[in-house]
C-alpha atoms as a PDB file:
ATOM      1  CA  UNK A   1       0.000   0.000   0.000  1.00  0.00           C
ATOM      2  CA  UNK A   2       0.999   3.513  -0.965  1.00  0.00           C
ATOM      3  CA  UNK A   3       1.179   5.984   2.080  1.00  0.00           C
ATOM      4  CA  UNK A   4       1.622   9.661   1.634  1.00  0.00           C
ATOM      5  CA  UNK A   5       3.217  11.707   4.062  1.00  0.00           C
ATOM      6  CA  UNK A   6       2.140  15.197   5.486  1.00  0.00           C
ATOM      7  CA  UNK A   7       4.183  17.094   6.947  1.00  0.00           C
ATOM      8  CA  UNK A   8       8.078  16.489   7.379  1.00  0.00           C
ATOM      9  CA  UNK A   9       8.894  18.561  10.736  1.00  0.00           C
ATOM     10  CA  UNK A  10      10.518  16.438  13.953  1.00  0.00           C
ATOM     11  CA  UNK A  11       7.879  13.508  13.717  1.00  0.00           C
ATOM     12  CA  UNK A  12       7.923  12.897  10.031  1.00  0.00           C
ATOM     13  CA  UNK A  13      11.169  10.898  10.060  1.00  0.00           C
ATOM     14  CA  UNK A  14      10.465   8.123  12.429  1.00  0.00           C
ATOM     15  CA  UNK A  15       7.203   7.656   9.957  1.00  0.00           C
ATOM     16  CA  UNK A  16       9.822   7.795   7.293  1.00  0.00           C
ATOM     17  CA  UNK A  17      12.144   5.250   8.584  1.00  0.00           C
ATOM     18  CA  UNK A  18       9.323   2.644   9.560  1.00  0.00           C
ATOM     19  CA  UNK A  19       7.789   3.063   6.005  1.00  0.00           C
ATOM     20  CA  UNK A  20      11.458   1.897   4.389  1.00  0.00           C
ATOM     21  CA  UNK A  21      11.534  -1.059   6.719  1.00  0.00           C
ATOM     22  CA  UNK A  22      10.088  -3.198   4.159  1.00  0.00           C
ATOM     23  CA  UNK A  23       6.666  -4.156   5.239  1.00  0.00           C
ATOM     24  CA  UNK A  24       3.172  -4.158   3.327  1.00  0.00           C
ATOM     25  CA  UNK A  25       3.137  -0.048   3.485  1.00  0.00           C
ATOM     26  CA  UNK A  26       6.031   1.896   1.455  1.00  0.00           C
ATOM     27  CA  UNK A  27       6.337   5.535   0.715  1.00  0.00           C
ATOM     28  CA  UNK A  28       3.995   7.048  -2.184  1.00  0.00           C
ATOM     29  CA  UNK A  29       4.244  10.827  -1.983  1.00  0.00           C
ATOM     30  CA  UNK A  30       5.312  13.464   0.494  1.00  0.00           C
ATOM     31  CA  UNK A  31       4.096  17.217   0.928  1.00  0.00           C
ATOM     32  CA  UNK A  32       5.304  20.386   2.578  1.00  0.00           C
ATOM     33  CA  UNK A  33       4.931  23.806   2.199  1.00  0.00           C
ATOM     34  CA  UNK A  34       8.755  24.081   2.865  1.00  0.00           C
ATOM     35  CA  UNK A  35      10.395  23.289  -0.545  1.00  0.00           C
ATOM     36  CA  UNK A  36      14.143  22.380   1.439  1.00  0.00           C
ATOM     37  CA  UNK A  37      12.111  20.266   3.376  1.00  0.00           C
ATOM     38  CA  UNK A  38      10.226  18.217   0.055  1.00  0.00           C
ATOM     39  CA  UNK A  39      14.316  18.626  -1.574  1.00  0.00           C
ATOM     40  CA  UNK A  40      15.655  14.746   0.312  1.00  0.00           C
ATOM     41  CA  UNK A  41      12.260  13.210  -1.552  1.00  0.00           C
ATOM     42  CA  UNK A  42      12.698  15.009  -5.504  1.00  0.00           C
ATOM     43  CA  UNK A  43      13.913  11.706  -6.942  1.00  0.00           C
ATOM     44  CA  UNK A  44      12.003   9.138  -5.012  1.00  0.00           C
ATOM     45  CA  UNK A  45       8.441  10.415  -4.474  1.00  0.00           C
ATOM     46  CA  UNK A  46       6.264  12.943  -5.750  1.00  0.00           C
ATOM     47  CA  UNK A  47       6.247  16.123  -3.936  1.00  0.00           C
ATOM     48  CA  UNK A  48       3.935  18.542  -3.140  1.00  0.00           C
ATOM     49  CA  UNK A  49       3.708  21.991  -1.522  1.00  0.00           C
ATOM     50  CA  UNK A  50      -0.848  21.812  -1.243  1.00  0.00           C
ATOM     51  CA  UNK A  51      -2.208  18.656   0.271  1.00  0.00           C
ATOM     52  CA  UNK A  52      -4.825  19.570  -2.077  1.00  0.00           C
ATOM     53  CA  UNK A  53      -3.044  18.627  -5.023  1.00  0.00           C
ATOM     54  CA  UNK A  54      -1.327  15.317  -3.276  1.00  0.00           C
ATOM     55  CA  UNK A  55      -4.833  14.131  -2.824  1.00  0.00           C
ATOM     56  CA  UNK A  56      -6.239  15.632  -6.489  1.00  0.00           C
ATOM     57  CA  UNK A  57      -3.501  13.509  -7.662  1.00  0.00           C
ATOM     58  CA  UNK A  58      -4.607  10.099  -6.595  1.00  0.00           C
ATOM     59  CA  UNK A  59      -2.487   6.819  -5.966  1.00  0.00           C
ATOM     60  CA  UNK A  60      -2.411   6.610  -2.147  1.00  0.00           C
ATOM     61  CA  UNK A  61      -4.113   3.922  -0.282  1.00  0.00           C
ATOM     62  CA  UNK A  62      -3.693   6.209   3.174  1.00  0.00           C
ATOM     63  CA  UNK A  63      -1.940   9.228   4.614  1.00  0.00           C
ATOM     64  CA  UNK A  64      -0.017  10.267   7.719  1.00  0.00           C
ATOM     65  CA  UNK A  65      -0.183  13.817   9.031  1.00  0.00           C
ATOM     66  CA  UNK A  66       2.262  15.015  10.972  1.00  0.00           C
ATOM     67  CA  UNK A  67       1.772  18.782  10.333  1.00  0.00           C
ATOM     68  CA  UNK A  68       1.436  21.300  13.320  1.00  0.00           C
ATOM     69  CA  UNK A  69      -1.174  20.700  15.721  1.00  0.00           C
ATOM     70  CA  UNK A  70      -3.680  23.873  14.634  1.00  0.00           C
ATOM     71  CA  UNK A  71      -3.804  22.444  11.010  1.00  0.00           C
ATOM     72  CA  UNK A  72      -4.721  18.349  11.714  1.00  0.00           C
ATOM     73  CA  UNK A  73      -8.200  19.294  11.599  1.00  0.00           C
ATOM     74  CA  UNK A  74      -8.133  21.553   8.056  1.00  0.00           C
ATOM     75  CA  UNK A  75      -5.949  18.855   6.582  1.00  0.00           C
ATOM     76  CA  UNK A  76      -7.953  15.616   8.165  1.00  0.00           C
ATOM     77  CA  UNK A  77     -11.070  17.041   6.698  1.00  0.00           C
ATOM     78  CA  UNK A  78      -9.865  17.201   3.073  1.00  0.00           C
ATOM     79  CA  UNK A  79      -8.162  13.350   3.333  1.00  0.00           C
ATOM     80  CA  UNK A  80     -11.880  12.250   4.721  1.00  0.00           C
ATOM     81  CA  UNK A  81     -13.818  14.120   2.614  1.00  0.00           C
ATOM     82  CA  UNK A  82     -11.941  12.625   0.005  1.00  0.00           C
ATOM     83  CA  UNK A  83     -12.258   8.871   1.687  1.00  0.00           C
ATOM     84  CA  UNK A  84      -8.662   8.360   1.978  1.00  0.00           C
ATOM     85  CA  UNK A  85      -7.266   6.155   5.375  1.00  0.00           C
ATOM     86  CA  UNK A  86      -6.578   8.840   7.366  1.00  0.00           C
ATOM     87  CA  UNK A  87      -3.518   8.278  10.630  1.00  0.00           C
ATOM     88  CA  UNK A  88      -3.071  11.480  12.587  1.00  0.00           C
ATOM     89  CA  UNK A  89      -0.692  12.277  15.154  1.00  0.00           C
ATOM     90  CA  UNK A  90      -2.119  13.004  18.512  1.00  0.00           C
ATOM     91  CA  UNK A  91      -3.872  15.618  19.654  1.00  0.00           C
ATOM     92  CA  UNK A  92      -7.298  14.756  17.166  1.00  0.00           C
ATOM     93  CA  UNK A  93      -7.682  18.520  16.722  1.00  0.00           C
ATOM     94  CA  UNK A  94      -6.777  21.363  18.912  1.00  0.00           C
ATOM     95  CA  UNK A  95     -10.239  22.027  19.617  1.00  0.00           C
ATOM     96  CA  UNK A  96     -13.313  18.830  20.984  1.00  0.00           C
ATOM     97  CA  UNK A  97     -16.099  20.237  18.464  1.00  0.00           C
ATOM     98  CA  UNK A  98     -13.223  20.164  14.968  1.00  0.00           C
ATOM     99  CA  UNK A  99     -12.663  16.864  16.809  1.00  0.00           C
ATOM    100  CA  UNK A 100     -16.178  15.627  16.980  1.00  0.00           C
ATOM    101  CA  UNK A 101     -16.723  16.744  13.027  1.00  0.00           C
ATOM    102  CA  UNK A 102     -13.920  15.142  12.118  1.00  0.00           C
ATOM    103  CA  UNK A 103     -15.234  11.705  13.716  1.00  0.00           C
ATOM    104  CA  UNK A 104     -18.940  12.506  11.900  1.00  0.00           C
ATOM    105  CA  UNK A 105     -17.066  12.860   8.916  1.00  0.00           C
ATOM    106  CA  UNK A 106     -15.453   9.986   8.616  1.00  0.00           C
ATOM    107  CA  UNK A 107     -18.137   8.004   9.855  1.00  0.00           C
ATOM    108  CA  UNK A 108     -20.423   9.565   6.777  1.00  0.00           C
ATOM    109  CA  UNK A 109     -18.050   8.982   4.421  1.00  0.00           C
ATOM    110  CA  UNK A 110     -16.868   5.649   5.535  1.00  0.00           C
ATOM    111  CA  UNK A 111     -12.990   6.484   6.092  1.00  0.00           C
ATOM    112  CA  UNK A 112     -10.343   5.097   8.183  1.00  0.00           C
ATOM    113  CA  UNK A 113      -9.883   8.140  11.001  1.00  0.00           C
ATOM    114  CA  UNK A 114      -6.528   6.672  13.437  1.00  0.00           C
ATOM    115  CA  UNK A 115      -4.936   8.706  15.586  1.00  0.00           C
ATOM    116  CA  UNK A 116      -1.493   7.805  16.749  1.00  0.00           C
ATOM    117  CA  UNK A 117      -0.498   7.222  20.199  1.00  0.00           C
ATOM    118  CA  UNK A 118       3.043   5.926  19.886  1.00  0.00           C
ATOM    119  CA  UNK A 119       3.391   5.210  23.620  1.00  0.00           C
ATOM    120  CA  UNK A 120       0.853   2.413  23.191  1.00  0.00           C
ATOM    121  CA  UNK A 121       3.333   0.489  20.987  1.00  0.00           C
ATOM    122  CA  UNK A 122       6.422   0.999  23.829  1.00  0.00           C
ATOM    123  CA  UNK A 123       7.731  -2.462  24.737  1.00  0.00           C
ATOM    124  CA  UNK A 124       7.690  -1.610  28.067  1.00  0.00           C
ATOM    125  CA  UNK A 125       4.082  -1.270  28.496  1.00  0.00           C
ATOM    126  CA  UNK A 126       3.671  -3.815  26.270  1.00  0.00           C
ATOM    127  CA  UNK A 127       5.269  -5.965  28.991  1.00  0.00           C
ATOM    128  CA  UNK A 128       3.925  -4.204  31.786  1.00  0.00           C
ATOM    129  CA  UNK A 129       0.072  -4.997  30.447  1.00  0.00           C
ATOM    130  CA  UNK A 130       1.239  -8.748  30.074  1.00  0.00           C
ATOM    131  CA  UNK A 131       2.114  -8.462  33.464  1.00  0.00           C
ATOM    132  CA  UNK A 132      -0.948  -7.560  34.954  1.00  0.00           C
ATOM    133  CA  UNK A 133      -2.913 -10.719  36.459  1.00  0.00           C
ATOM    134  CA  UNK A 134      -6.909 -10.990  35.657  1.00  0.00           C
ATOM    135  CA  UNK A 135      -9.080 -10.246  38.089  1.00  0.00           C
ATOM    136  CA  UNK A 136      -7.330  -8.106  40.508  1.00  0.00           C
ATOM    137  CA  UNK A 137      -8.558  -4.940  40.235  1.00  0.00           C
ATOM    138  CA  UNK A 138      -6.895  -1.553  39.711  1.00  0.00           C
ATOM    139  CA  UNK A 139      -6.350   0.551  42.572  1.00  0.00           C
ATOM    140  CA  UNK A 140      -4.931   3.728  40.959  1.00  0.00           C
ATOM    141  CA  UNK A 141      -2.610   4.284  37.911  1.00  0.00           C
ATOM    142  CA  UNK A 142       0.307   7.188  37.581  1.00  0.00           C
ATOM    143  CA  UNK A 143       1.913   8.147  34.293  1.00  0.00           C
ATOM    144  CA  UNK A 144       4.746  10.812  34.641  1.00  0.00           C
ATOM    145  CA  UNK A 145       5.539  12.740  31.170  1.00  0.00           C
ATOM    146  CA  UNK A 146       8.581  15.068  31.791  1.00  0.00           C
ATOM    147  CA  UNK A 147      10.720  16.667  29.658  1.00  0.00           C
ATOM    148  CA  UNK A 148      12.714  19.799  28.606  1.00  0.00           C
ATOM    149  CA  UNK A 149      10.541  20.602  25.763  1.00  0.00           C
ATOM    150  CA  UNK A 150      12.699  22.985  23.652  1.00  0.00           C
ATOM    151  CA  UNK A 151      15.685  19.728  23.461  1.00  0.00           C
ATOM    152  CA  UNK A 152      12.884  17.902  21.536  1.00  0.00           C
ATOM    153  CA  UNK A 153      11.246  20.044  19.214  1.00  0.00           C
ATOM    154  CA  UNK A 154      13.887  21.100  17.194  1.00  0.00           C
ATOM    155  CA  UNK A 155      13.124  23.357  14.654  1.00  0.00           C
ATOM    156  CA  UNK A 156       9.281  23.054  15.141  1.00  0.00           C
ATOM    157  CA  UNK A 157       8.819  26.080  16.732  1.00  0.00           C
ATOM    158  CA  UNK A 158       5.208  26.095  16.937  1.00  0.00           C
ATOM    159  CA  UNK A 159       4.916  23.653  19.718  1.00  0.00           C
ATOM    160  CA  UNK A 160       5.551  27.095  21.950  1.00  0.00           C
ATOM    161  CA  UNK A 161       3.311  28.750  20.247  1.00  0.00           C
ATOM    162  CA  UNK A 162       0.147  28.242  22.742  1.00  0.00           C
ATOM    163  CA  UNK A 163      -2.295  28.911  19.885  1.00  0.00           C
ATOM    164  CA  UNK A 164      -0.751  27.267  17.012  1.00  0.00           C
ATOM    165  CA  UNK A 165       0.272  23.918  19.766  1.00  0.00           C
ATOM    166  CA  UNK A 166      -3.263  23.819  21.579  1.00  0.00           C
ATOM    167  CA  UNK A 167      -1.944  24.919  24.792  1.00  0.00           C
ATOM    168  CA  UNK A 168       1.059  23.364  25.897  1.00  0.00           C
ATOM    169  CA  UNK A 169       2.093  20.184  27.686  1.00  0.00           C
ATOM    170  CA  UNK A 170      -1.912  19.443  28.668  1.00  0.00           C
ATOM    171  CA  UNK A 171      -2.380  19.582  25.065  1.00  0.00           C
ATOM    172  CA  UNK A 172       0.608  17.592  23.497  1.00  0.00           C
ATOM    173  CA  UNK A 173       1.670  15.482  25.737  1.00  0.00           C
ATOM    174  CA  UNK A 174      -1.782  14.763  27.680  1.00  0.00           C
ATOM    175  CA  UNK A 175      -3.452  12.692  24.563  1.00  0.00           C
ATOM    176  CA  UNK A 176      -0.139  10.109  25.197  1.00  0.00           C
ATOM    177  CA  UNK A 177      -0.809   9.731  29.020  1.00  0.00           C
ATOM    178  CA  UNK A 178      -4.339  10.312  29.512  1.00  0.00           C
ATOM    179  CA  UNK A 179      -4.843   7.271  26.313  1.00  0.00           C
ATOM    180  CA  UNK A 180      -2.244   4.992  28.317  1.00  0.00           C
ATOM    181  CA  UNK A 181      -4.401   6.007  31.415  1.00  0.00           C
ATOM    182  CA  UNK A 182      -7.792   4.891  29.562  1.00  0.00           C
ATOM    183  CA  UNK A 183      -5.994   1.532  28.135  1.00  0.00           C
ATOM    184  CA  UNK A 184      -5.922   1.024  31.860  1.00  0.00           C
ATOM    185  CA  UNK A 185      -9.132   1.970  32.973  1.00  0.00           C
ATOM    186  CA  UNK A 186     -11.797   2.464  30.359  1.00  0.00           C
ATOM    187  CA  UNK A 187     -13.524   5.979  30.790  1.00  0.00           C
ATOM    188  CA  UNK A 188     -12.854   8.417  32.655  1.00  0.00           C
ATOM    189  CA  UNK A 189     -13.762  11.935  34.403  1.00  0.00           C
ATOM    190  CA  UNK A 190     -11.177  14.972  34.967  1.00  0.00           C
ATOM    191  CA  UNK A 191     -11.254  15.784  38.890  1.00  0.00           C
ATOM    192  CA  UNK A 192      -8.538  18.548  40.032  1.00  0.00           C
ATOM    193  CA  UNK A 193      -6.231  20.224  37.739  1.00  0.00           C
ATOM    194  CA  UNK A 194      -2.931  22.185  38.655  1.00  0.00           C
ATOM    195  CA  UNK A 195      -1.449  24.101  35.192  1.00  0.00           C
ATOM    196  CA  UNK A 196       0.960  26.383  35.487  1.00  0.00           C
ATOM    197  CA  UNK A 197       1.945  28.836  32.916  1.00  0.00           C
ATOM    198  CA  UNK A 198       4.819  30.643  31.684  1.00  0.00           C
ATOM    199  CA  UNK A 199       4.361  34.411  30.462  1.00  0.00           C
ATOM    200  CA  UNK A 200       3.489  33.341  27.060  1.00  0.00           C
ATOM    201  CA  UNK A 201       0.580  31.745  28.075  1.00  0.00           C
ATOM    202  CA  UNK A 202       1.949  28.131  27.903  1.00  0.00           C
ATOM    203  CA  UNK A 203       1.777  25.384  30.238  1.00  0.00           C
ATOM    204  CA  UNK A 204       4.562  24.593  31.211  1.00  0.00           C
ATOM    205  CA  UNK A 205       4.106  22.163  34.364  1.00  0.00           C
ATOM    206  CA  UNK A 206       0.287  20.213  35.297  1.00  0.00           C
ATOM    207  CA  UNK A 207      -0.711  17.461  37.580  1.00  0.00           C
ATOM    208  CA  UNK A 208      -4.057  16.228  36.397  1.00  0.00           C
ATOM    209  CA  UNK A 209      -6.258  14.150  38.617  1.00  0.00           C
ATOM    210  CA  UNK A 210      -8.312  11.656  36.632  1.00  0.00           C
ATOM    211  CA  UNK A 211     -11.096   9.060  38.050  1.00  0.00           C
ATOM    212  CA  UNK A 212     -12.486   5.742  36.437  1.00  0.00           C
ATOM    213  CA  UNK A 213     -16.137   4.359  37.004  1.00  0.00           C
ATOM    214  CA  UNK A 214     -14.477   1.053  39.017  1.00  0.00           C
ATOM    215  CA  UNK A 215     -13.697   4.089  41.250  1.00  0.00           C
ATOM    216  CA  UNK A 216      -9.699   3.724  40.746  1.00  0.00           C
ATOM    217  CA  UNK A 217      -8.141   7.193  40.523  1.00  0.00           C
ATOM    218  CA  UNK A 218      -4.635   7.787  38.086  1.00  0.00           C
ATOM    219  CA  UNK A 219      -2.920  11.141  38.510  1.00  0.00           C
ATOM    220  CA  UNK A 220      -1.052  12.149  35.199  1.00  0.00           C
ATOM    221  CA  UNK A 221       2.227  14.438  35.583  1.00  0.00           C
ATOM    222  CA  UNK A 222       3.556  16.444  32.610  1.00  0.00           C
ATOM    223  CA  UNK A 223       6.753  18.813  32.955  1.00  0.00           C
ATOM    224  CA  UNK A 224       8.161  20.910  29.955  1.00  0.00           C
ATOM    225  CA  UNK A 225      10.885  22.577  32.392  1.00  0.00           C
ATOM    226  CA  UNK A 226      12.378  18.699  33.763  1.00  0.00           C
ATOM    227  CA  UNK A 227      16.135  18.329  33.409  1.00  0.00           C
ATOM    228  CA  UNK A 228      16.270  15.312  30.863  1.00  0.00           C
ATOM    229  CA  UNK A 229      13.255  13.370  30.135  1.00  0.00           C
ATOM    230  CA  UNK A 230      11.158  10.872  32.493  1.00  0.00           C
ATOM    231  CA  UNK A 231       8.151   8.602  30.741  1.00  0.00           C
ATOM    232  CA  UNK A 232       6.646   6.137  32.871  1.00  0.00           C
ATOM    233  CA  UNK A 233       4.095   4.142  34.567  1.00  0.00           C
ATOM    234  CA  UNK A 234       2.666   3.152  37.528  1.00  0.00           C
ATOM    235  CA  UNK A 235      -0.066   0.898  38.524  1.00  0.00           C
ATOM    236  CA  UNK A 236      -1.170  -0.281  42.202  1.00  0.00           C
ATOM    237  CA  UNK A 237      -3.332  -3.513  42.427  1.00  0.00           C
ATOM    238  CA  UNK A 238      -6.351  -3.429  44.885  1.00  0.00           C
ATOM    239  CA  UNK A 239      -3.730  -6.469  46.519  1.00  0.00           C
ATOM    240  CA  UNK A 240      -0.912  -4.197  46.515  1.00  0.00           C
ATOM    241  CA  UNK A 241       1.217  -5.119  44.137  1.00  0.00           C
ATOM    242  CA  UNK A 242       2.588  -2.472  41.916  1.00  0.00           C
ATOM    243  CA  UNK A 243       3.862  -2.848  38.539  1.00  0.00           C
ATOM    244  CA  UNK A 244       5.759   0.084  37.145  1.00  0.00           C
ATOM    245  CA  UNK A 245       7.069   0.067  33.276  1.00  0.00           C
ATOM    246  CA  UNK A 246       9.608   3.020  32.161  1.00  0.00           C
ATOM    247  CA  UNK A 247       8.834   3.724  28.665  1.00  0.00           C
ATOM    248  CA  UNK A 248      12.677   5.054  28.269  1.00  0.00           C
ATOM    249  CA  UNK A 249      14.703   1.863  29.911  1.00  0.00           C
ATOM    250  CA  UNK A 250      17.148  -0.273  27.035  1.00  0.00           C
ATOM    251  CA  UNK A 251      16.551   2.701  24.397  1.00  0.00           C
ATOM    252  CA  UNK A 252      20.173   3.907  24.159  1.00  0.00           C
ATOM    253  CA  UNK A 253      20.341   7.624  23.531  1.00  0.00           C
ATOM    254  CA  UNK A 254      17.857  10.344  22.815  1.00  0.00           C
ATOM    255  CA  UNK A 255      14.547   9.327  21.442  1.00  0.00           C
ATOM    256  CA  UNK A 256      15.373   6.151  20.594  1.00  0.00           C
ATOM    257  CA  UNK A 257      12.431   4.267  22.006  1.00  0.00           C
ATOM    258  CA  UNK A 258      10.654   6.288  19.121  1.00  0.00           C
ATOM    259  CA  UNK A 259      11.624   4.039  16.357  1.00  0.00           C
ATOM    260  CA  UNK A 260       9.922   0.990  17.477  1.00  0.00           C
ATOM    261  CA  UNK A 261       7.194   2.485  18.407  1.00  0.00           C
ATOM    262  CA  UNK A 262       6.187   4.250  15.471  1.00  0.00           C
ATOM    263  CA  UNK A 263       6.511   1.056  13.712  1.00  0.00           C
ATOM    264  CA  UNK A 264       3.838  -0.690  15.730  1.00  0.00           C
ATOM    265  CA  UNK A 265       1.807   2.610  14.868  1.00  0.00           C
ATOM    266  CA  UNK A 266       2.073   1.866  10.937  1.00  0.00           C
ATOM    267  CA  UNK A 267       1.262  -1.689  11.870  1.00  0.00           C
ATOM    268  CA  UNK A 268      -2.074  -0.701  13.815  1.00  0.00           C
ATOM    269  CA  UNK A 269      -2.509   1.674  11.076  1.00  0.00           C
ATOM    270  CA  UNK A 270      -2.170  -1.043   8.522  1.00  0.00           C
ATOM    271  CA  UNK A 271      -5.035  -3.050  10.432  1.00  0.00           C
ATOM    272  CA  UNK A 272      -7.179   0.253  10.487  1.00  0.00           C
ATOM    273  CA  UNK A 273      -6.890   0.281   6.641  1.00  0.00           C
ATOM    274  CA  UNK A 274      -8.257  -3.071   6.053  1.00  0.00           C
ATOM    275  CA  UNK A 275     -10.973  -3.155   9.173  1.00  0.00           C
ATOM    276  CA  UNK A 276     -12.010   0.165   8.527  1.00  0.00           C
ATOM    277  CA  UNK A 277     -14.064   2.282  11.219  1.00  0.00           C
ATOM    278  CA  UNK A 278     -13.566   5.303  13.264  1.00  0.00           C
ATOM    279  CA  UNK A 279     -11.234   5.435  15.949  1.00  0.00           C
ATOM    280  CA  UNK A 280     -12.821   7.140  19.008  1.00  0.00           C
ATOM    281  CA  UNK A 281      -9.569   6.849  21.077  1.00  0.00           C
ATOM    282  CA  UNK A 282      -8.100  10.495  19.807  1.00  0.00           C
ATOM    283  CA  UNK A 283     -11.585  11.738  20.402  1.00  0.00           C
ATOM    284  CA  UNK A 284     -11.406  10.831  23.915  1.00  0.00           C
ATOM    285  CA  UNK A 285      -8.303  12.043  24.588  1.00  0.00           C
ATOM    286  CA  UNK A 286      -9.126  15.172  23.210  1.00  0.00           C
ATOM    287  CA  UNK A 287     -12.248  15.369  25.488  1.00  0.00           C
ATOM    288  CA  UNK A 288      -9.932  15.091  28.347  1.00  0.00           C
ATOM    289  CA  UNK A 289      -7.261  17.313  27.287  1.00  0.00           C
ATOM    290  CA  UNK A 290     -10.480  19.953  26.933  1.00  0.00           C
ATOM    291  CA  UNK A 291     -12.401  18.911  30.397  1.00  0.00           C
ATOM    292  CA  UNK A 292      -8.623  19.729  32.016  1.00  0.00           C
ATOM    293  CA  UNK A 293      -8.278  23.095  30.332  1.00  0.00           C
ATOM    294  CA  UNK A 294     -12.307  23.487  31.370  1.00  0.00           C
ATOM    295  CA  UNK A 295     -11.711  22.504  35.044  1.00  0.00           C
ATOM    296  CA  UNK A 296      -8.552  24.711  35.003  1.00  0.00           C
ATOM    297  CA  UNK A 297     -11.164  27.946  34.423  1.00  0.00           C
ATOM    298  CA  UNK A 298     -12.399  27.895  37.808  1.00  0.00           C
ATOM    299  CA  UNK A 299      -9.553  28.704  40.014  1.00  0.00           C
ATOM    300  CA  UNK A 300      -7.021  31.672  38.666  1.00  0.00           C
ATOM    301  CA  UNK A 301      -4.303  30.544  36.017  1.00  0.00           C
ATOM    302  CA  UNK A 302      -1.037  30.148  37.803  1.00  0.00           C
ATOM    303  CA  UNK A 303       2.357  31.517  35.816  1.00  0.00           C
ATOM    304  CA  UNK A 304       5.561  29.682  36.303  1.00  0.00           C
ATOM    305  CA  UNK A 305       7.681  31.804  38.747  1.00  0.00           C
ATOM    306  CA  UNK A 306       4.849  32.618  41.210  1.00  0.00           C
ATOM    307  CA  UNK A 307       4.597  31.481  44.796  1.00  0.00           C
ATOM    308  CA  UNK A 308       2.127  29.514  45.745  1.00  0.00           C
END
């Protein structure tokens, strides 16, 4: 199967690299509006600066979008209108209602809407899910997401860009935790929320309280200001035991875990194509990421630097 790619910032090349592994999907076209960035692809793929025309042009049997957060839903909409596969990195949207029409859409039209949550496909938690004996019940679930957010963006300067990202960490890095949260524990409510901000208007630092209906509780950390980078899980058994996976542990250097996961993402993708359906995991995610920013609105936004 032909998969078109767009999109080519910080993401795009662990997509890349997966899609030259060798497996059913391989590379059809690639788009940009950067034309150094579409100048690796010249003699390989076709290349194209409007996802307009990638899509008027035919051949693909699914796209990825990695393009900045504020555009997934613009771009998503043309690839479903035009009942192409559609995988989309996390967040859904930037905003719940593009989110919901994107899910209508694809529903009407009877298109593939995925959104990718690498984190799912970590070996790690893998492992750590194995692990988990049936029939003792979950007591409460942590996932810690900390990082230094400017040694991982790169050039893509737009994740600090609190309009253009979403927010901040709540919205980028929230749809990876709160989805390993829900893999855990099925739905789930936002209770207390601490954000705080830098002077930009971006969160920088949030706790996020979360509860299940089984009544188990998960608190999700994030951190844009940590010195290095921290992924990782917790979960406490109504018997006590607690199982912990760290999403980072036998991945030599930085980002490395990223390359195997974004494989399994192309594989689940892959399985999208041919089952078909809508997947209402991004949309949840989103809802969360939304009912945090929501439940932040009644008590004052806080600004990194300011006592407590």
């Amino acid at each position: 199967m032909r998969i078109g790619v767009i999109g080519l910032g910080v993401i795009s090349r662990y997509y890349l690299a997966a899609l030259g592994e060798g497996g059913p999907l391989r590379l059809g076209a690639v788009c940009d509006v950067r034309p150094e960035a579409l100048a690796p692809y010249r003699d390989e793929v076709p290349c194209w600066r409007d996802h307009r025309d990638m899509i008027a042009a035919g051949g693909l049997d699914g796209v990825v979008v990695t393009v900045p957060n504020d555009q997934h839903a613009g771009v998503c909409l043309d690839l479903l209108d035009a009942g192409l596969p559609v995988c989309v990195e996390k967040p859904l949207a930037t905003r719940l209602r593009d989110g919901l029409a994107l899910a209508e859409l694809a529903a009407t039209r009877g298109a593939v809407l995925f959104t990718s949550f690498h984190r799912r496909y970590n070996a790690r938690v893998g492992a750590l899910l194995e692990s988990l004996p049936r029939g003792v019940p979950i007591e409460s679930v942590r996932v810690r997401y900390l990082e230094r957010i400017e040694d991982h963006v790169g050039a893509d300067r737009w994740y600090l860009d609190p309009a253009r990202c979403g927010g901040g960490c709540v919205a980028d890095n929230g749809p990876n935790a709160f989805d390993l949260v829900r893999l855990l524990l099925g739905t789930l409510q936002v209770g207390g929320v601490d954000i705080r901000r830098d002077a930009h208007g971006v969160d920088r630092r949030a706790v996020v309280e979360l509860a299940a209906e089984s009544g188990a509780r998960a608190v999700v950390e994030l951190d844009w200001d940590h010195r290095g980078e921290t992924k990782d899980l917790e979960v406490r058994l109504a018997d006590g035991a607690v199982h912990r996976a760290d999403m980072l542990a036998g991945f030599a250097g930085f980002k490395q875990s990223l390359w195997h996961e974004y494989a399994g993402v192309l594989r689940a993708f892959t399985v999208a194509i041919h089952t078909g359906g809508v997947d209402r995991d991004g949309l949840a995610a989103l809802a969360l990421v939304d009912a945090a920013y929501r439940a932040e609105q009644w008590s004052r936004p806080a600004l990194i630097g300011e006592k407590s």
